[in-house]
Protein backbone atom coordinates (compact mmCIF):
# COMPACT_ATOMS: atom_id res chain seq x y z
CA UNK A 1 -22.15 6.84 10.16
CA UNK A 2 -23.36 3.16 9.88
CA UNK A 3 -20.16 2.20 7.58
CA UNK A 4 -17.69 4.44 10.82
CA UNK A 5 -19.23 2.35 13.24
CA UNK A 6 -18.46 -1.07 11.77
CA UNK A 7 -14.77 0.11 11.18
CA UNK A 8 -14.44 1.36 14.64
CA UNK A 9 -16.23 -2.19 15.96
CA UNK A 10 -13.66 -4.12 13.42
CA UNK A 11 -10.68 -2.06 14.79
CA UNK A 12 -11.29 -3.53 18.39
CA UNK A 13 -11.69 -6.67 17.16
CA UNK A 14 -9.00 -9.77 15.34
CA UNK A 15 -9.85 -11.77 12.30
CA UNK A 16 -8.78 -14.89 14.36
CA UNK A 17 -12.06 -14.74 16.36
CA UNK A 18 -13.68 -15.00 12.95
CA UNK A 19 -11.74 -17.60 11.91
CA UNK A 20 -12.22 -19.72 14.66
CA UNK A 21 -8.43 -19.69 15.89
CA UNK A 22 -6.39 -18.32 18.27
CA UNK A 23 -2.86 -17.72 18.84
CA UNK A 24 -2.92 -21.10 21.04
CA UNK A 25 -3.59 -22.69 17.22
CA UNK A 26 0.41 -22.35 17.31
CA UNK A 27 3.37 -23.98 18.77
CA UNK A 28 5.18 -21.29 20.11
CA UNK A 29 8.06 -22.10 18.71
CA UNK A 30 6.99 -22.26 15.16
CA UNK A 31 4.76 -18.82 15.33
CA UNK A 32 6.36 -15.78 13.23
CA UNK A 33 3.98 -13.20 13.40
CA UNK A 34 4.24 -10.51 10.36
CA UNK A 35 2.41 -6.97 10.35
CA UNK A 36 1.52 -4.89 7.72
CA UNK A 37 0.49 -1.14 8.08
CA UNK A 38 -0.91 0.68 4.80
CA UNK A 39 -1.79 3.64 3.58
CA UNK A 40 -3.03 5.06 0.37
CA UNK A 41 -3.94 7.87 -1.51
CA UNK A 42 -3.09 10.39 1.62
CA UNK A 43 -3.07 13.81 -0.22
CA UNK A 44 -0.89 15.96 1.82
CA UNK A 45 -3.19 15.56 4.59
CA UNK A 46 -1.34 16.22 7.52
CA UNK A 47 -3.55 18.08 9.97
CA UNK A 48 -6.65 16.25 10.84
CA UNK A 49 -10.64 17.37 9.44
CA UNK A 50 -12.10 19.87 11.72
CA UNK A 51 -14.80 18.68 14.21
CA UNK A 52 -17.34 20.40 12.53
CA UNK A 53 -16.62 18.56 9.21
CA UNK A 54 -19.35 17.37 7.38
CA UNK A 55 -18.63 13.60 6.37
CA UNK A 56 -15.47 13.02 8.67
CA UNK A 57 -15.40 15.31 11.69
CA UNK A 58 -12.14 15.29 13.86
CA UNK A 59 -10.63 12.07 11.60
CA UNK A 60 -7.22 11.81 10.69
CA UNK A 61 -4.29 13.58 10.83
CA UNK A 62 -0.60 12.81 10.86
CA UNK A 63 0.31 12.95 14.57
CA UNK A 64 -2.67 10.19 15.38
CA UNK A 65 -1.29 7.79 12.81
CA UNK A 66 1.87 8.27 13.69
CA UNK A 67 0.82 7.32 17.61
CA UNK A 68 -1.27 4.42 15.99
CA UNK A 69 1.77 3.19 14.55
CA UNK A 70 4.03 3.50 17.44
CA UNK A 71 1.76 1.55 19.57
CA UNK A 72 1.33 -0.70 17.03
CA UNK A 73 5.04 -1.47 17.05
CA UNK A 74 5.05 -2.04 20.55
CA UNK A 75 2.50 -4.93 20.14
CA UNK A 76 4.60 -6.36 17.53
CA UNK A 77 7.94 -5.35 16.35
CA UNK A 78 7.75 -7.21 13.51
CA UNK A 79 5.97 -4.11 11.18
CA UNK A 80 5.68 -3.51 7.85
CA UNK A 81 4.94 0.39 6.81
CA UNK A 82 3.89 0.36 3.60
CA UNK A 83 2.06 3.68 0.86
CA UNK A 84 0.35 3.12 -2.28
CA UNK A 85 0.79 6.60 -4.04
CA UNK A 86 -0.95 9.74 -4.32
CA UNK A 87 1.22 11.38 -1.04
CA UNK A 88 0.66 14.54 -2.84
CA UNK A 89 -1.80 17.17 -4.04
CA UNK A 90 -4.63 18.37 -2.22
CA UNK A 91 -3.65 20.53 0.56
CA UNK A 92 -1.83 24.15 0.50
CA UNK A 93 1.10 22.11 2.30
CA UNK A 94 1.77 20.51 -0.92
CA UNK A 95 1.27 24.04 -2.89
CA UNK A 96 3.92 25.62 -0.26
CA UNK A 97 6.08 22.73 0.17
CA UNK A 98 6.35 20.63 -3.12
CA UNK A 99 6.39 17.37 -1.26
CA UNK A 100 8.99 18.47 1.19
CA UNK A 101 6.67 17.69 4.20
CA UNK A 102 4.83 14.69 3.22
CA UNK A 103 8.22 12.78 3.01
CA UNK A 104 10.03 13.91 6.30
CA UNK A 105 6.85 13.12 8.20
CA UNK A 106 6.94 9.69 6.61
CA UNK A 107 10.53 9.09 7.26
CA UNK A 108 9.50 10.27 11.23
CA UNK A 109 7.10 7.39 10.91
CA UNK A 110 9.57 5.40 9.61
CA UNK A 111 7.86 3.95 6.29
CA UNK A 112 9.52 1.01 4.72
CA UNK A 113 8.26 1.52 1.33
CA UNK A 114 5.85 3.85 -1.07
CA UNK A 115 5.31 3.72 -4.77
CA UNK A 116 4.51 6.48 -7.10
CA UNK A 117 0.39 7.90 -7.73
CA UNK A 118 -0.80 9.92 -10.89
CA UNK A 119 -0.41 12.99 -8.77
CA UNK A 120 2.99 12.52 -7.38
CA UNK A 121 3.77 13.95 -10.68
CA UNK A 122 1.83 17.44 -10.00
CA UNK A 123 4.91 19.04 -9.90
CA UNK A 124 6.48 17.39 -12.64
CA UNK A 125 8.82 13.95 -12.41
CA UNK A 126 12.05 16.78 -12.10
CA UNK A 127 9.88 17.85 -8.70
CA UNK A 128 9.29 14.89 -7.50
CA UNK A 129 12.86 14.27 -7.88
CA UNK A 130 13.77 17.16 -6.26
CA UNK A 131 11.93 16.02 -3.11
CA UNK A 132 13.07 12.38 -2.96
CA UNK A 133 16.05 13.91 -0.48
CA UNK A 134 13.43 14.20 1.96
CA UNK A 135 12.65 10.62 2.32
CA UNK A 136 14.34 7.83 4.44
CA UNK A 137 12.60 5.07 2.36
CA UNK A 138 12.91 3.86 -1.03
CA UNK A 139 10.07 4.26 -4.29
CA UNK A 140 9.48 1.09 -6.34
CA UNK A 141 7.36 0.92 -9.70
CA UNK A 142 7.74 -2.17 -11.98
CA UNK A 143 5.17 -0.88 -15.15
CA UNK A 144 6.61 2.90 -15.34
CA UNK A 145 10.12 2.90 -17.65
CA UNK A 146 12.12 6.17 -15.86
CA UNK A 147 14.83 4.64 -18.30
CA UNK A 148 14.87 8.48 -20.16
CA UNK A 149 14.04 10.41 -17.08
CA UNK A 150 15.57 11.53 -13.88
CA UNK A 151 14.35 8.69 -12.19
CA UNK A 152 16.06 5.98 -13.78
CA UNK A 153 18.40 3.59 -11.55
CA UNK A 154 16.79 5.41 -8.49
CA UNK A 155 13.38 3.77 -8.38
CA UNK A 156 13.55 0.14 -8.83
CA UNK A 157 11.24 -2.38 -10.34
CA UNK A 158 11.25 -4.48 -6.56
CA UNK A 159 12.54 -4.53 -3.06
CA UNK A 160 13.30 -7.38 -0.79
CA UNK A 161 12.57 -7.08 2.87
CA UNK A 162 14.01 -9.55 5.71
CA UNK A 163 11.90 -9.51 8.88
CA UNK A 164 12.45 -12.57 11.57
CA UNK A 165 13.48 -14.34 8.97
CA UNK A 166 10.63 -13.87 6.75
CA UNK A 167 11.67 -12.88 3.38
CA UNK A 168 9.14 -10.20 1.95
CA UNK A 169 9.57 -9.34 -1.95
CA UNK A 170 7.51 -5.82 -2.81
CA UNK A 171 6.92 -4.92 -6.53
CA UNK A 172 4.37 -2.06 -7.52
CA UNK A 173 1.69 -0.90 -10.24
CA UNK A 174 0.83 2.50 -11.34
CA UNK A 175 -2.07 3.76 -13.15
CA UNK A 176 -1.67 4.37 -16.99
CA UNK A 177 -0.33 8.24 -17.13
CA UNK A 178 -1.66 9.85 -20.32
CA UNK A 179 -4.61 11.50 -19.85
CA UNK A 180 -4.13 11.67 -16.47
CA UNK A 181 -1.40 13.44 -16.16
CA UNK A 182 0.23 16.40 -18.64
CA UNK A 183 2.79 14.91 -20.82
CA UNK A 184 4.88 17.47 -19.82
CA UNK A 185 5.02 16.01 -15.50
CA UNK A 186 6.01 12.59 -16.73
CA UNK A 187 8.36 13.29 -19.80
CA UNK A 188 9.81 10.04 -21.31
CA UNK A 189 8.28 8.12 -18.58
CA UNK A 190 7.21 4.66 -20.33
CA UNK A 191 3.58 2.77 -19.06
CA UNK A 192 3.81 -0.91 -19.53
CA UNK A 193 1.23 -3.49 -19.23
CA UNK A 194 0.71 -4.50 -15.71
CA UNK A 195 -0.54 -7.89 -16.12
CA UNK A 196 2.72 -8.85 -18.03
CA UNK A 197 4.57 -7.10 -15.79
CA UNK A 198 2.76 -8.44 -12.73
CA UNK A 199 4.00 -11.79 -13.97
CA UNK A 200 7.37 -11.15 -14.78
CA UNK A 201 7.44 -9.76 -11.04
CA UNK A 202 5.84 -12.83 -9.43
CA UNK A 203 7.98 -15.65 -11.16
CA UNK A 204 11.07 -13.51 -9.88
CA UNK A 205 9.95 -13.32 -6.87
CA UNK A 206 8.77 -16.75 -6.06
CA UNK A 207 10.93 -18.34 -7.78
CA UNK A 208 14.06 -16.57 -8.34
CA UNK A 209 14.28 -14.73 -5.46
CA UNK A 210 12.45 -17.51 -3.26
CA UNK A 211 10.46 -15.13 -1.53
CA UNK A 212 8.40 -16.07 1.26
CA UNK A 213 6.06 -13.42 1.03
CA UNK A 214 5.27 -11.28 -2.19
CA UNK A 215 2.91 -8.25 -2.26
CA UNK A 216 2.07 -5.45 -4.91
CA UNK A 217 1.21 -1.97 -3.91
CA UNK A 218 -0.81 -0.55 -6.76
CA UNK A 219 -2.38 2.18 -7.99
CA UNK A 220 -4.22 0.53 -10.52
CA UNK A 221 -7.66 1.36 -8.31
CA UNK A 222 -9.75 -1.03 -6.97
CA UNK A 223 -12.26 -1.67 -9.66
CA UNK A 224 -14.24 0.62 -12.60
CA UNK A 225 -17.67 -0.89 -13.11
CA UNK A 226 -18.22 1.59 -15.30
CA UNK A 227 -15.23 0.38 -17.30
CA UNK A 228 -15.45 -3.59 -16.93
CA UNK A 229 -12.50 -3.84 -19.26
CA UNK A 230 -9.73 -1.88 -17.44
CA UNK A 231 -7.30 -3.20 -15.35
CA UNK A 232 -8.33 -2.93 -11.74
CA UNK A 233 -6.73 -4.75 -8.54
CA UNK A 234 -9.61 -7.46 -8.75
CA UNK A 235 -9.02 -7.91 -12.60
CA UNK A 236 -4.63 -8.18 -11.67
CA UNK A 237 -5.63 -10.55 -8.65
CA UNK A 238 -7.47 -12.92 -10.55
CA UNK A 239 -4.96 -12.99 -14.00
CA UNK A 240 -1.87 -13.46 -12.28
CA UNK A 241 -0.62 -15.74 -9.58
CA UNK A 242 2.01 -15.75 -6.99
CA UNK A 243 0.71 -12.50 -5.02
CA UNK A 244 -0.26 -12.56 -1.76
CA UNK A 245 -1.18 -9.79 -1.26
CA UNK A 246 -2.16 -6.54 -3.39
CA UNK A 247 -2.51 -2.91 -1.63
CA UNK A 248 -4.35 -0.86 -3.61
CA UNK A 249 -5.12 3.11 -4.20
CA UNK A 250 -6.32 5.46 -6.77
CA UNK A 251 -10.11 4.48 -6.33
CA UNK A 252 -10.53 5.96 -2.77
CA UNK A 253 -12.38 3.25 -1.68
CA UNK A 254 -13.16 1.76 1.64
CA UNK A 255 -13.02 -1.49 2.31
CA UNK A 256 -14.62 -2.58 5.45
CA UNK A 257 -11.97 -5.53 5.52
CA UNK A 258 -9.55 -6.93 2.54
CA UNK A 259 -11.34 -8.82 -0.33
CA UNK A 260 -10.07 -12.23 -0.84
CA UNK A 261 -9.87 -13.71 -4.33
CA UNK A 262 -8.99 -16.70 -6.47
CA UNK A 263 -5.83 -16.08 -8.62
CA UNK A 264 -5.27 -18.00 -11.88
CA UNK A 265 -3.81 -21.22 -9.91
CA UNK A 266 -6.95 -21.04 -7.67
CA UNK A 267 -5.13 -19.74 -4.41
CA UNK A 268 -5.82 -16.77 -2.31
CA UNK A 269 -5.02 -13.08 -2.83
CA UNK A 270 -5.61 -10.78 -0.75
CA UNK A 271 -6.69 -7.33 -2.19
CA UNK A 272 -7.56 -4.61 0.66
CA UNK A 273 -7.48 -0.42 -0.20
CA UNK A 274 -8.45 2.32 2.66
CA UNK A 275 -10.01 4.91 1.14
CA UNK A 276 -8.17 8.22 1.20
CA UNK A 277 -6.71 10.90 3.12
CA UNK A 278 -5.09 9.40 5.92
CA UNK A 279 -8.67 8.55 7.39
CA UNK A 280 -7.95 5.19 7.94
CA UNK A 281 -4.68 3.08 8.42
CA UNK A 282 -4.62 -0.55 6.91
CA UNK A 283 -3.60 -3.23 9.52
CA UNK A 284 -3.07 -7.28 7.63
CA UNK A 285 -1.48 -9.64 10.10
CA UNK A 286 0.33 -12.98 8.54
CA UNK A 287 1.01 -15.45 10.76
CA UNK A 288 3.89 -18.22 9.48
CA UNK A 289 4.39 -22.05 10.63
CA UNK A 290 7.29 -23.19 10.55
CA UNK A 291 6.59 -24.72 7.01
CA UNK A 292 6.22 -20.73 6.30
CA UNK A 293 2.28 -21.90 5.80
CA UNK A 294 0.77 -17.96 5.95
CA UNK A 295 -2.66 -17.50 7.69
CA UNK A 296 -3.96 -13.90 7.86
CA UNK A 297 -6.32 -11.24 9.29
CA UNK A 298 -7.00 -8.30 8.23
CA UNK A 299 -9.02 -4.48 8.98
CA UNK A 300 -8.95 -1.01 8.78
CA UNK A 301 -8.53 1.02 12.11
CA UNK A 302 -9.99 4.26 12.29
CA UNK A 303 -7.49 7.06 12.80
């Protein structure tokens, strides 16, 4: 209850307050004002919990985020709608449907972007395939090779994104497959290593692609302390460099607001995750000078 609280208090509150600035900080004519929406790690969750629920009574659901968002968009209509995997599996919609539902109710909400989770291959990569009809937005994944599967050529490595003239460049991570996931769901589907992929991704990016804004939805999970020497979203943020910002999944875990790291040049990443089931929806606002200098805030709103 104490950790619901602080989210709800957070979500009726702005980062600028806590960063001692306001909008009036700008020039007016120099403001661009980005914002980010995330979710991760949804689970064909569509209706929301029950009020009688034991841990989150009468939270979630489909039909509030999608409101959330809306109103959201009328604030700013400058949005970015962003998923980190796992969009299937763990609901009898996905046992009925296949996937069929998750996607047209994301295309309703008009998602920009989603990458692949460990169980978005529950039904095998040919059903997941089968279902990719159903969605209005594209799938990127830079460390899984589809080169032998039916997935090649139709999810890409990357994906640009122009909004008010802020170019956004979106690669994405996924966890390592085997032993996760049944050889047989994932076929000739290749893992490569993320950090080398990471910065492949970033120097194209940056400096190829001159993007002014890069970000890397991943389901790489948060971090294993358990397991100090796998590759986490903490681990990638402080290897690599160029990333501004890394939206995670896998881990289910809740951040109360992002987690902000030093990379390997010494400069900020973001790193922020929302815990699971459509619970919560990830808001991180940029705001750009004209000098495309990025200041941000960042929280998780209670659906």
């Amino acid at each position: 209850m104490k950790r619901r609280d602080f989210i709800q208090k957070t979500a009726a509150s702005t980062a600028l307050m806590s960063l001692g600035l306001s909008l009036s900080s700008f020039e007016s004519s120099k403001k661009k004002h980005l914002t980010i929406l995330h979710t991760n790690d949804v689970h064909s969750y569509i209706d929301p919990f029950p009020a009688n629920h034991p841990k989150n009574p009468n939270m979630g659901g489909v039909a509030r985020r999608a409101s959330l968002i809306d109103s959201i968009r009328q604030e700013n209509p400058n949005v970015l709608l962003l998923d980190a995997g796992d969009i299937f599996q763990g609901t009898p919609y996905f046992n009925y449907y296949g996937g069929e539902l998750e996607l047209k109710l994301m295309s309703m909400m008009k998602y920009d972007l989603a990458t692949l989770g460990n169980h978005d291959f529950d039904n095998g990569i040919d059903g997941f395939y089968s279902q990719m009809h159903n969605a209005s937005f594209d799938f990127v994944s830079a460390n899984y090779d589809f080169k032998n599967t039916v997935l090649n050529g139709i999810v890409k490595s990357y994906k640009i994104i122009h909004k008010d003239g802020i170019k956004i460049g979106i690669f994405s991570l996924g966890v390592e497959l085997a032993g996760l996931v049944d050889k047989k769901n994932y076929k000739e589907t290749e893992y490569l290593n993320p950090v080398e992929i990471t910065q492949d991704m970033a120097r194209i990016l940056k400096h190829r692609e001159k993007c002014d804004l890069i970000i890397c939805l991943s389901h790489l999970g948060y971090q294993y302390k358990n397991e100090p020497d796998k590759i986490c979203d903490l681990k990638l943020a402080t290897l690599t460099k160029d990333i501004d910002l890394i939206i995670g999944g896998h881990t289910h875990t809740f951040l109360e607001k992002p987690t902000v790291l030093k990379n390997a040049d010494g400069k900020e990443v973001i790193v922020n995750q929302v815990g699971c089931y459509g619970i919560n929806l990830g808001r991180i606002d940029f705001y750009f000078d004209n000098d495309q200098s990025k200041i941000h805030e960042g929280k998780a709103i209670l659906v």
